[in-house]
N, C-alpha and C. Protein backbone atom coordinates (compact mmCIF):
# COMPACT_ATOMS: atom_id res chain seq x y z
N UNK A 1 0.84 -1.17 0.00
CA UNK A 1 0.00 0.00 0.00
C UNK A 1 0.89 1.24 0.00
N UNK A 2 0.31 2.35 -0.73
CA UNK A 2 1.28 3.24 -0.81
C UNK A 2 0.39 4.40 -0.27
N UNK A 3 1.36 5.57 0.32
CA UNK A 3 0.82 6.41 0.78
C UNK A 3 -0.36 6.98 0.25
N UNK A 4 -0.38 7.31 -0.94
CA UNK A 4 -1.20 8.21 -1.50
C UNK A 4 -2.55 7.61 -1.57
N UNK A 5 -2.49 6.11 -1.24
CA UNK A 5 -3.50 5.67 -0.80
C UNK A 5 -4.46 6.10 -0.09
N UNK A 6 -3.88 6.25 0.97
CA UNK A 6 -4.62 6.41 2.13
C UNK A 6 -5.01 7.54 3.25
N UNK A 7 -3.68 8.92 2.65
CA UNK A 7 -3.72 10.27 3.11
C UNK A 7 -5.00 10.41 2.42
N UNK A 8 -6.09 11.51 3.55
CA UNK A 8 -7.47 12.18 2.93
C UNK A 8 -7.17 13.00 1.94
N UNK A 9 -6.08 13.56 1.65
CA UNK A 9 -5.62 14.35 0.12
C UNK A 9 -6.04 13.73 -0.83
N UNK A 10 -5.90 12.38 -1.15
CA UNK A 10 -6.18 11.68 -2.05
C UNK A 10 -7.46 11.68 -2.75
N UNK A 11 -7.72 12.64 -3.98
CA UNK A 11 -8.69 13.41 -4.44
C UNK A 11 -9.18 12.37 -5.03
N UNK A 12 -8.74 10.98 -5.21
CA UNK A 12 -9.76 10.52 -5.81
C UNK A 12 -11.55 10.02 -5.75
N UNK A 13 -11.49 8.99 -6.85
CA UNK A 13 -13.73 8.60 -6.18
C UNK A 13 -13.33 8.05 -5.14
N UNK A 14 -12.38 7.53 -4.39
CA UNK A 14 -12.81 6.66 -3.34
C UNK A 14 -12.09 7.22 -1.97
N UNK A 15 -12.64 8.99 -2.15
CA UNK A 15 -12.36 9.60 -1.04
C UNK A 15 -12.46 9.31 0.59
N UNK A 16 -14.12 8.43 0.69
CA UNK A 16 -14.38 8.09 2.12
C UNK A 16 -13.52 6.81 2.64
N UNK A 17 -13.37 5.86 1.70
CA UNK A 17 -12.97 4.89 1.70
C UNK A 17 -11.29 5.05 2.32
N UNK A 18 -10.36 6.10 1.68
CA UNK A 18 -9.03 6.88 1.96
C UNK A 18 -9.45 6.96 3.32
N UNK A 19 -10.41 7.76 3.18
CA UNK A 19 -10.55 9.00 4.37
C UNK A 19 -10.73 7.97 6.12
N UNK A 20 -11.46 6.69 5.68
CA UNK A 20 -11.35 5.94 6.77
C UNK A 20 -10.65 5.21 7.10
N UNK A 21 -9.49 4.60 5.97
CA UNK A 21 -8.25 3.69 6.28
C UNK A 21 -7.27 4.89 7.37
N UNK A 22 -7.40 6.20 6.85
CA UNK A 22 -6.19 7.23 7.43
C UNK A 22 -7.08 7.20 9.21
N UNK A 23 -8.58 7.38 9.20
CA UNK A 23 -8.75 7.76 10.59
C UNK A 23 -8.75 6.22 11.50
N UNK A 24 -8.82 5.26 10.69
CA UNK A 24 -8.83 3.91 11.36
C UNK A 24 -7.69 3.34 12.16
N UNK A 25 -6.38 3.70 11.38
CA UNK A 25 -4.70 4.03 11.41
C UNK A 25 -5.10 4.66 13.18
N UNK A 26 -5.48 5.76 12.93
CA UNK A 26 -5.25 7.20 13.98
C UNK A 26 -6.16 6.13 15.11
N UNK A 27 -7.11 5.68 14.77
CA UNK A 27 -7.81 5.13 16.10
C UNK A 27 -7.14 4.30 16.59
N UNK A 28 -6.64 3.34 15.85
CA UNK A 28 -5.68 1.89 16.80
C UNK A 28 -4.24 2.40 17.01
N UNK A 29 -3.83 3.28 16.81
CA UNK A 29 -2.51 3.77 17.27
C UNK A 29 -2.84 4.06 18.94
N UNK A 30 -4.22 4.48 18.88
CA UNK A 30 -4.58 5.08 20.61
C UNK A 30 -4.95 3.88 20.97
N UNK A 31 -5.80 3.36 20.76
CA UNK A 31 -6.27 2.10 21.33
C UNK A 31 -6.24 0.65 20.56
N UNK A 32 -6.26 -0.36 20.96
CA UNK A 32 -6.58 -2.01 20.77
C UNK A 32 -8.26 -1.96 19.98
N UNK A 33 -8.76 -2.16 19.13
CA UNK A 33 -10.01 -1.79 19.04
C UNK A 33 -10.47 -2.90 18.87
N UNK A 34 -12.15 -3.49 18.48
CA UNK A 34 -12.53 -4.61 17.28
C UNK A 34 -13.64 -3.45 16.25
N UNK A 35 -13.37 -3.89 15.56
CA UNK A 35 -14.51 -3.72 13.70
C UNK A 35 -15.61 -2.52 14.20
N UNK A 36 -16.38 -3.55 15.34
CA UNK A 36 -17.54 -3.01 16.06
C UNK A 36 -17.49 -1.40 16.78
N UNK A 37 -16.09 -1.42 17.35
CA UNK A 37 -15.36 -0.52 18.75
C UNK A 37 -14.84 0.76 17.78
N UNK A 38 -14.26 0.18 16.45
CA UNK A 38 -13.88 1.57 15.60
C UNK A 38 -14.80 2.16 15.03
N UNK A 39 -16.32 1.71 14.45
CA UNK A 39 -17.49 2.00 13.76
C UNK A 39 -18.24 3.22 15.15
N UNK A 40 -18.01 2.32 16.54
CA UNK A 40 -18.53 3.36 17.61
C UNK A 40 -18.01 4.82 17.80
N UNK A 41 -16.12 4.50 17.72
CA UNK A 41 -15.23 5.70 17.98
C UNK A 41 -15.65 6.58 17.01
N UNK A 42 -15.58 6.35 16.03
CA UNK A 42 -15.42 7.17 14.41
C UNK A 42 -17.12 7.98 14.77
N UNK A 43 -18.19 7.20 14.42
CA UNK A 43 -19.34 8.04 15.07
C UNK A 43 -19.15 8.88 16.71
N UNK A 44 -18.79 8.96 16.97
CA UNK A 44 -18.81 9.25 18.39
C UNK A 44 -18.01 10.67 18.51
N UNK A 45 -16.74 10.39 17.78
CA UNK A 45 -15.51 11.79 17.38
C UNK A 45 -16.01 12.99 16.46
N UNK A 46 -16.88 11.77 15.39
CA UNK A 46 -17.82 12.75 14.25
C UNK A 46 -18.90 13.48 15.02
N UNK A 47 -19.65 12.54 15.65
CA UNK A 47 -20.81 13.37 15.94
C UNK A 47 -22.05 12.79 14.55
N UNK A 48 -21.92 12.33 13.43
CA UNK A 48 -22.65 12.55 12.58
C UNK A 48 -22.08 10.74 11.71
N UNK A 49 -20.71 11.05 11.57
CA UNK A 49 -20.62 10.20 10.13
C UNK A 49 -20.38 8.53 11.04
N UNK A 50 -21.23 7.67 10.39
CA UNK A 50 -21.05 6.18 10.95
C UNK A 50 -20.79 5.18 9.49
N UNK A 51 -19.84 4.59 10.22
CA UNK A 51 -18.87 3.91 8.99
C UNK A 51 -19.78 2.66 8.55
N UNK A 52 -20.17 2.20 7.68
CA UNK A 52 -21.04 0.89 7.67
C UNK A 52 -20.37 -0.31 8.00
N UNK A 53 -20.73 -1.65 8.09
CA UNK A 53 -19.89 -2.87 8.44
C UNK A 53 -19.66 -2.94 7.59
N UNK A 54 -19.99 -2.89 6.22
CA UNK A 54 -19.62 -3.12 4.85
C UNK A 54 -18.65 -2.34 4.43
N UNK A 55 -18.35 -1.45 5.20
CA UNK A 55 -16.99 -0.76 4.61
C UNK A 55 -15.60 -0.91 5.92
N UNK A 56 -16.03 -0.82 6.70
CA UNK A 56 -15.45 -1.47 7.99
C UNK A 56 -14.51 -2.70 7.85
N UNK A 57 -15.20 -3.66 7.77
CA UNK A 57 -14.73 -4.72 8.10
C UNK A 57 -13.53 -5.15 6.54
N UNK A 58 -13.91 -4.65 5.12
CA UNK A 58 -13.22 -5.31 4.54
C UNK A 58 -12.06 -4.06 4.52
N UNK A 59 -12.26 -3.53 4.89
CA UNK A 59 -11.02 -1.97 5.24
C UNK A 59 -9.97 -3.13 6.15
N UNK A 60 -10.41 -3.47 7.87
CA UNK A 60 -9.39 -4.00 8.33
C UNK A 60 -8.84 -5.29 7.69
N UNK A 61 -9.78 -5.60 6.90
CA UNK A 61 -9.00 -7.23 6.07
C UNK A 61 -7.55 -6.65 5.05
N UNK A 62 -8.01 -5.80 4.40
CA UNK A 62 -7.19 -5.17 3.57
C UNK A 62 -5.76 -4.48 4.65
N UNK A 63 -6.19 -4.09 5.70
CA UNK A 63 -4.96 -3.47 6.37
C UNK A 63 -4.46 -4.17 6.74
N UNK A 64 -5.05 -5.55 7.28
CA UNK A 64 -4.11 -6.53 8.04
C UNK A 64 -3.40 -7.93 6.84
N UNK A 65 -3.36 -7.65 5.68
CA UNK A 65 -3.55 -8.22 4.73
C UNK A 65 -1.69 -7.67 3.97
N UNK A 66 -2.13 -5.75 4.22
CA UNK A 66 -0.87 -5.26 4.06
C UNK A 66 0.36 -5.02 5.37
N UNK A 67 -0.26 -5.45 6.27
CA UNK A 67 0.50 -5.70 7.76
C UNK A 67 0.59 -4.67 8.42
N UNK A 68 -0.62 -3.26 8.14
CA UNK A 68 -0.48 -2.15 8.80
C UNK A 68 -1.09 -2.56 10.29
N UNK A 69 -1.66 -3.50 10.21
CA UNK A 69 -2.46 -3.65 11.43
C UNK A 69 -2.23 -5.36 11.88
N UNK A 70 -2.63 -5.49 13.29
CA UNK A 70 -2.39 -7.69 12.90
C UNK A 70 -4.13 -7.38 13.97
N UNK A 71 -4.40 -8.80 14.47
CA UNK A 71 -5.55 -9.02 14.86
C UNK A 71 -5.22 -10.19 15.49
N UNK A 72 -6.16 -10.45 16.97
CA UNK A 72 -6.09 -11.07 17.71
C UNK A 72 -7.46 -11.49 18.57
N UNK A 73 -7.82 -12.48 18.60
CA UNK A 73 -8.95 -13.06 18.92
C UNK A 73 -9.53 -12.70 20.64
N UNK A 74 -10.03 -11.95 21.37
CA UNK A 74 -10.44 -12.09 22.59
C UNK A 74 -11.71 -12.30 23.31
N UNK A 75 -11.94 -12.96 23.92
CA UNK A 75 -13.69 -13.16 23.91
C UNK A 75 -14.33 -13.46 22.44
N UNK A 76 -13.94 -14.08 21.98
CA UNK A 76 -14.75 -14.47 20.41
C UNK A 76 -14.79 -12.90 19.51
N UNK A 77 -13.92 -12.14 19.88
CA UNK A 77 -14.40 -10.95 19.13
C UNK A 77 -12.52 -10.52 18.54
N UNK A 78 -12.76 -9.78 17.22
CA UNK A 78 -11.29 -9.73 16.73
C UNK A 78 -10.75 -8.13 17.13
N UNK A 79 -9.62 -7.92 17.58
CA UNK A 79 -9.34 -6.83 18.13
C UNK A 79 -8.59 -6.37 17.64
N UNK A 80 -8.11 -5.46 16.55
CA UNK A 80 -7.08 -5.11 16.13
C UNK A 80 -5.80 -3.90 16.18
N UNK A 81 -5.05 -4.40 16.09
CA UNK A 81 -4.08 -3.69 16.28
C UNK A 81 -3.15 -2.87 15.47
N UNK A 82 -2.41 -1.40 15.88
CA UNK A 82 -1.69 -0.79 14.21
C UNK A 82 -0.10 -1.61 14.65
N UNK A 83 0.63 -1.37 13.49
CA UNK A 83 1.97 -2.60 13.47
C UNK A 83 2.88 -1.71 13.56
N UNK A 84 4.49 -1.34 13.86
CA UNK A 84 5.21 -0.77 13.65
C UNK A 84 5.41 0.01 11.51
N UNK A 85 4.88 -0.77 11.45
CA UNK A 85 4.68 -0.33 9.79
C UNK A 85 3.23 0.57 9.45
N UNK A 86 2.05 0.14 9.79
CA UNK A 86 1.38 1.10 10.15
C UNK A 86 1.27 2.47 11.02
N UNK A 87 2.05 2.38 11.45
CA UNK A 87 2.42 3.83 12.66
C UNK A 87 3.20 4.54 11.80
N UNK A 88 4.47 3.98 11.09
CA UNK A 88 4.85 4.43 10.03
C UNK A 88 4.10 5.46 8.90
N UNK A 89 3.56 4.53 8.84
CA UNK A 89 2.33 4.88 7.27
C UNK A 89 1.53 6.01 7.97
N UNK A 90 1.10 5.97 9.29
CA UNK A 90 0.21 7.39 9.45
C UNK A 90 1.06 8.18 9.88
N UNK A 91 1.98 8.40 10.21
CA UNK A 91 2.92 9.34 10.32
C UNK A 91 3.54 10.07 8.82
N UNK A 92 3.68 9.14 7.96
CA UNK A 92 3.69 9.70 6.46
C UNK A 92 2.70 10.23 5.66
N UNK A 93 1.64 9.77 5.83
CA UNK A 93 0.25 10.01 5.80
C UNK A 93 -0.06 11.66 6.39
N UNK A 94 -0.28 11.64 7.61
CA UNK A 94 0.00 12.96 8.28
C UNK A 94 0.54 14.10 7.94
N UNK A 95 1.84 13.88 7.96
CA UNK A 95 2.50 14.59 7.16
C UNK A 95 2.42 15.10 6.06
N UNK A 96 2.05 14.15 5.14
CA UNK A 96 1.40 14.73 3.89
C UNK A 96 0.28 15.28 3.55
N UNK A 97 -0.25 15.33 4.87
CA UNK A 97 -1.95 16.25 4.55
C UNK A 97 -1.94 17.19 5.32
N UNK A 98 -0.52 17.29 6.43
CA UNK A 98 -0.57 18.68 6.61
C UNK A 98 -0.09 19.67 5.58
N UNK A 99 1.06 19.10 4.95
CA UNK A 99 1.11 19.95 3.97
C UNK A 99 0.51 20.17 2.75
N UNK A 100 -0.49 19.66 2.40
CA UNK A 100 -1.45 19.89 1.79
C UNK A 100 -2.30 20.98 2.37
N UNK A 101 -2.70 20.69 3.15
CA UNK A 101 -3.49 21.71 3.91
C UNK A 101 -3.25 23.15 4.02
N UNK A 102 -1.57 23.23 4.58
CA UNK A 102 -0.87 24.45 4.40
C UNK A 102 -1.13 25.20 3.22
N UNK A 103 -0.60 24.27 1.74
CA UNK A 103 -0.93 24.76 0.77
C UNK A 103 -2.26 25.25 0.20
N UNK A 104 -2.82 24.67 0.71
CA UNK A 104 -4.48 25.17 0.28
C UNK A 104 -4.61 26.50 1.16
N UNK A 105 -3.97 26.58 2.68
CA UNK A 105 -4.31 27.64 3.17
C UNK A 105 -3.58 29.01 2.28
N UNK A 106 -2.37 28.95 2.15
CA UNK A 106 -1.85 30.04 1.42
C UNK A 106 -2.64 29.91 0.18
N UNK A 107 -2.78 29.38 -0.47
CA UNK A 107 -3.25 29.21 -1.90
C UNK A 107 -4.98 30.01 -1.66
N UNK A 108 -5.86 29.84 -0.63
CA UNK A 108 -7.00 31.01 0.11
C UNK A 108 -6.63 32.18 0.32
N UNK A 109 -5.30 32.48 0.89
CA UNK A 109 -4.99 33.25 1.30
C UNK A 109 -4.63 34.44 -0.18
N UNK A 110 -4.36 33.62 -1.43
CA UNK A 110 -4.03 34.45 -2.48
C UNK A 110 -5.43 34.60 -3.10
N UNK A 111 -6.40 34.16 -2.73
CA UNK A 111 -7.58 34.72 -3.17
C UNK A 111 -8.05 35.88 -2.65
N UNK A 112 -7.77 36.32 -1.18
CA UNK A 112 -7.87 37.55 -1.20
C UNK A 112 -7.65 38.91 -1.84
N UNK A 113 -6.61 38.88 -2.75
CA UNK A 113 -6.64 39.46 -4.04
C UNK A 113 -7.65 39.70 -4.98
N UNK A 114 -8.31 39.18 -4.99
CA UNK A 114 -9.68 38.95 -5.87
C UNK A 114 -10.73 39.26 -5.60
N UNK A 115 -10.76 39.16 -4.36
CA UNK A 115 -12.25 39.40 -3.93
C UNK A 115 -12.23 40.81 -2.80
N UNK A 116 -13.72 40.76 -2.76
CA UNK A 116 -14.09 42.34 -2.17
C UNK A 116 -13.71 42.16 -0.43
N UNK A 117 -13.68 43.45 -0.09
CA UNK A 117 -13.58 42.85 1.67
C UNK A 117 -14.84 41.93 2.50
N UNK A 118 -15.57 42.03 2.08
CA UNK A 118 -16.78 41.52 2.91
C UNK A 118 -16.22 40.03 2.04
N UNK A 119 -16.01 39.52 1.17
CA UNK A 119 -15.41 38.39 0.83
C UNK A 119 -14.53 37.87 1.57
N UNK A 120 -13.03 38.67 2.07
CA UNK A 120 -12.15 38.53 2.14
C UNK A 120 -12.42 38.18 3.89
N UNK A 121 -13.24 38.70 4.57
CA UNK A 121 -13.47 38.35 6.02
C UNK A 121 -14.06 36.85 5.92
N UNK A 122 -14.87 36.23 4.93
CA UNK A 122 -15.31 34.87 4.98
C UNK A 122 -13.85 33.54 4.41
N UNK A 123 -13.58 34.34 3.38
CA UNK A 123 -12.14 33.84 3.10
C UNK A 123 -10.75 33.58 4.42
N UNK A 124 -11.06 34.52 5.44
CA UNK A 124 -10.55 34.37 6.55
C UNK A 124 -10.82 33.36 7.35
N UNK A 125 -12.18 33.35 7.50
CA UNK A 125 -13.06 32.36 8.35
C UNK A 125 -12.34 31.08 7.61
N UNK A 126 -12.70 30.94 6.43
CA UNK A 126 -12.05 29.64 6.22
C UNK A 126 -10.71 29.63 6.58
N UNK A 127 -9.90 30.17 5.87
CA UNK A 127 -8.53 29.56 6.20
C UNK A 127 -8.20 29.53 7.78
N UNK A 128 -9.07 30.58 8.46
CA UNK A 128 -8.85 29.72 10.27
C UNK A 128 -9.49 28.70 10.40
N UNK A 129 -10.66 28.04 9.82
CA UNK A 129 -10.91 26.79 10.10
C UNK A 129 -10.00 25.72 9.56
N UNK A 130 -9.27 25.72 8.51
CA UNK A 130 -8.85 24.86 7.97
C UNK A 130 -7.49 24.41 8.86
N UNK A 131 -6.92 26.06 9.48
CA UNK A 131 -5.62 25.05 10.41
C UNK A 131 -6.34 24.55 11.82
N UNK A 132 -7.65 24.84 12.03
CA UNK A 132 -7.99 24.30 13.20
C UNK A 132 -8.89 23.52 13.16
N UNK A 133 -9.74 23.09 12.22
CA UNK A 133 -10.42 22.20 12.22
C UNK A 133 -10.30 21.31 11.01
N UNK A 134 -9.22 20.35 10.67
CA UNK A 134 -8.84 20.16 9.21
C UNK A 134 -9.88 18.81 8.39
N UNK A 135 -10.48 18.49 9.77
CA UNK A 135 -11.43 17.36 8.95
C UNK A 135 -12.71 18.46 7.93
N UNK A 136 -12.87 19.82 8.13
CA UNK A 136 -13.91 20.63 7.82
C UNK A 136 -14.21 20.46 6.41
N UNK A 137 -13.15 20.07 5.71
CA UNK A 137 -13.40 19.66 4.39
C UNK A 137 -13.53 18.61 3.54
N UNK A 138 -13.44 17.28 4.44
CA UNK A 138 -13.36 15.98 4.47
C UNK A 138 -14.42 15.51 2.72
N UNK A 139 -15.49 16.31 2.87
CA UNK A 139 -16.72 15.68 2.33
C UNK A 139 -16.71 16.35 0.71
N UNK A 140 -15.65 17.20 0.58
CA UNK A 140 -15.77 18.26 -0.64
C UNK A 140 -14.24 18.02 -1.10
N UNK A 141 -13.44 17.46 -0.25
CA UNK A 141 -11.71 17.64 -0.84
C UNK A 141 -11.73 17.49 -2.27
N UNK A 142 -12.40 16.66 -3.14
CA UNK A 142 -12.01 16.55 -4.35
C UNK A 142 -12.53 17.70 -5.00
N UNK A 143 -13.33 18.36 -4.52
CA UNK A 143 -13.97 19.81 -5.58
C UNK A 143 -12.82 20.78 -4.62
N UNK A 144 -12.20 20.77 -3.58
CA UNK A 144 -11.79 21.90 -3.09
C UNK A 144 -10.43 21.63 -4.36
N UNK A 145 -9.59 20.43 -4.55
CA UNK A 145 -8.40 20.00 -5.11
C UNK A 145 -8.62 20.64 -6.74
N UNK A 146 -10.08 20.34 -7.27
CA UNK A 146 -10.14 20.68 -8.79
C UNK A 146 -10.31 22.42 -8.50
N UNK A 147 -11.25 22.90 -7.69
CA UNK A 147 -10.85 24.49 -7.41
C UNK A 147 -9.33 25.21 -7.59
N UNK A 148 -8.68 24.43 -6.33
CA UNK A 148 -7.15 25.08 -6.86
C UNK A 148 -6.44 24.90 -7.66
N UNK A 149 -6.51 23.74 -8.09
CA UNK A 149 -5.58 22.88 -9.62
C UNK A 149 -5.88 24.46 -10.78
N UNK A 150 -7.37 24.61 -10.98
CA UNK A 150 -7.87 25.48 -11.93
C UNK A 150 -7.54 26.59 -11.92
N UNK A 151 -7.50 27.16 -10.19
CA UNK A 151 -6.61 28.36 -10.32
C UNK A 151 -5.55 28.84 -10.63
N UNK A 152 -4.57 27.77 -9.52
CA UNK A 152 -3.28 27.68 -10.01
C UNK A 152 -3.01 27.24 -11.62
N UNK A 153 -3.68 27.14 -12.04
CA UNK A 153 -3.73 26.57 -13.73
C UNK A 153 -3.61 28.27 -14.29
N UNK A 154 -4.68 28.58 -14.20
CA UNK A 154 -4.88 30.02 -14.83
C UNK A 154 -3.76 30.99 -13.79
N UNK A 155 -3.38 30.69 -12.99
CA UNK A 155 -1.85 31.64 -12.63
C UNK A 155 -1.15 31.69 -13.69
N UNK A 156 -0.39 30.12 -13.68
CA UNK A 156 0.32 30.10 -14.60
C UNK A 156 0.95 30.13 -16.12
N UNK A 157 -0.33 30.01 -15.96
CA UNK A 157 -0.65 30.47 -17.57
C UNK A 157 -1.36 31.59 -17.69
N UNK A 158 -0.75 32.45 -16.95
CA UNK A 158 -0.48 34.10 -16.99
C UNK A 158 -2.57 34.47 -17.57
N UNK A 159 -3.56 33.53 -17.38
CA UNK A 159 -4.57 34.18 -17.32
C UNK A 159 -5.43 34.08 -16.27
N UNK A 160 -4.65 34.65 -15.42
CA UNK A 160 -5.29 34.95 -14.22
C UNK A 160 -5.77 36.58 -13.70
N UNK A 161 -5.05 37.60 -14.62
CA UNK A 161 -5.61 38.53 -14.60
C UNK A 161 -6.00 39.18 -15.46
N UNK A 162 -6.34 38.58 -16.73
CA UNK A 162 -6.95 39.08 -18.12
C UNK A 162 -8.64 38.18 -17.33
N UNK A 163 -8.52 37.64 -16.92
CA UNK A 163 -9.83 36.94 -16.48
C UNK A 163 -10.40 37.45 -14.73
N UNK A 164 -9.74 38.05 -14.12
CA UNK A 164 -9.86 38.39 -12.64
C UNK A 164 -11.33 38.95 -12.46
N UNK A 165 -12.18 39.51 -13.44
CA UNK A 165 -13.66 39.69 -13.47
C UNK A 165 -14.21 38.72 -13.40
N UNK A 166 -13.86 37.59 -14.15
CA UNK A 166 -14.80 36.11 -14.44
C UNK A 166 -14.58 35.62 -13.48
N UNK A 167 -13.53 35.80 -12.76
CA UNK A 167 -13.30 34.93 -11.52
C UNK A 167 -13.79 35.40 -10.38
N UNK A 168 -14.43 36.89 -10.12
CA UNK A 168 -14.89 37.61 -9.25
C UNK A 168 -16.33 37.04 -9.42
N UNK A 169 -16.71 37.10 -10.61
CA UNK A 169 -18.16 36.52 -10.74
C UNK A 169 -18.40 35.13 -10.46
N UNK A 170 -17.43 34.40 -10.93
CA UNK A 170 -18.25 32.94 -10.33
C UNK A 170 -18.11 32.67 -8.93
N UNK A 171 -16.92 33.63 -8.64
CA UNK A 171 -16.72 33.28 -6.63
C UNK A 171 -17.87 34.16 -6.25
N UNK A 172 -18.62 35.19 -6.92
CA UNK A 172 -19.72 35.82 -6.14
C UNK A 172 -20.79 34.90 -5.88
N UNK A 173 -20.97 34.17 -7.31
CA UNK A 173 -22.21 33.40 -7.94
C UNK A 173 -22.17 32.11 -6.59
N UNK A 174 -21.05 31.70 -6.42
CA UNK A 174 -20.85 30.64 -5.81
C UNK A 174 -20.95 30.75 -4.10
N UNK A 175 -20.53 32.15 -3.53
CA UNK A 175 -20.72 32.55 -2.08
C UNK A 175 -22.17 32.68 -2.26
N UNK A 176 -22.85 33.44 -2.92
CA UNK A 176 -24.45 33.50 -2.91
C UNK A 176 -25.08 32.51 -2.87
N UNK A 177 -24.52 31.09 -3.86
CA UNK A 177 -25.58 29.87 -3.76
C UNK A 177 -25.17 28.94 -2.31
N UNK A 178 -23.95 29.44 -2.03
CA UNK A 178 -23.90 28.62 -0.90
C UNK A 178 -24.44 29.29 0.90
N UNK A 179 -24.55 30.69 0.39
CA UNK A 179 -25.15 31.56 1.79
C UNK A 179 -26.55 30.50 1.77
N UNK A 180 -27.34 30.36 0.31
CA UNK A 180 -28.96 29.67 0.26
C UNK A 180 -28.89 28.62 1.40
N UNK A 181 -27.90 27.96 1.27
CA UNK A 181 -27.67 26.53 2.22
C UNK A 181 -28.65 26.47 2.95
């Protein structure tokens, strides 16, 4: 298994799927868990999101399969554990989505350029949520990833300010449909 697997950066379709091998890692590093005990934690930390058994259970087959994790039988129930190689992997993992994160924050932070002040105070709001609350984007990472790719696209290819109107308009169009929420 390779990192890019399993860091929540990983923009691909099988974002939740990433997104729960990386927090599953983070749960058995703290504790001994079983299948049942991580489906409780994960709802419980969320508040909201509950992992199904169907995605659960063949997640730890697959981890203990790549030896991030081993498993051990107690009371008829399987308890699993992260491996010196898995502790590894979320520590690389980690790492790589903080700096992701960073980058997205500066990369907000150059949108302030663009937009009006009453913009630029919500543009704030985000980028303080993002170093303090970094799961906040968990559910959108792949539209937040094609957002900046596109920007940074039109930086570099120097049409970023022959276009800085069009781009004022769809970030207006887009704060307005999302105030509707």
């Amino acid at each position: 298994m390779i990192i890019s697997d399993i860091i929540f950066v990983n923009f691909g379709g099988m974002m939740i799927k990433n997104q729960l091998k990386l927090i599953v890692l983070k749960k058995l590093d703290d504790n001994n868990l079983s299948g049942y005990d991580l489906i409780k934690e994960i709802y419980n930390s969320t508040g909201s999101w509950k992992p199904s058994f169907g995605s659960m259970y063949p997640l730890l087959k697959d981890l203990h399969k790549n030896k991030l994790v081993t498993v051990k039988v107690v009371n008829r129930r399987k308890v699993y554990s992260i491996t010196a190689s898995g502790r590894k992997t979320l520590k690389e993992a980690l790492a790589a989505s903080q700096n992701i994160i960073e980058t997205m924050a500066k990369e907000f932070k150059m949108m302030e350029n663009i937009c009006s002040t009453y913009e630029r105070k919500h543009l704030d709001i985000i980028i303080h949520r993002i170093h303090t609350n970094k799961a906040m984007f968990d559910g959108v990472t792949d539209e937040m990833d094609q957002f900046q790719r596109t920007l940074m696209m039109l930086f570099t290819h120097g049409k970023f300010k022959s276009k800085e109107q069009d781009i004022k308009n769809i970030l207006n169009d887009a704060i307005s449909k999302l105030k509707k929420l």
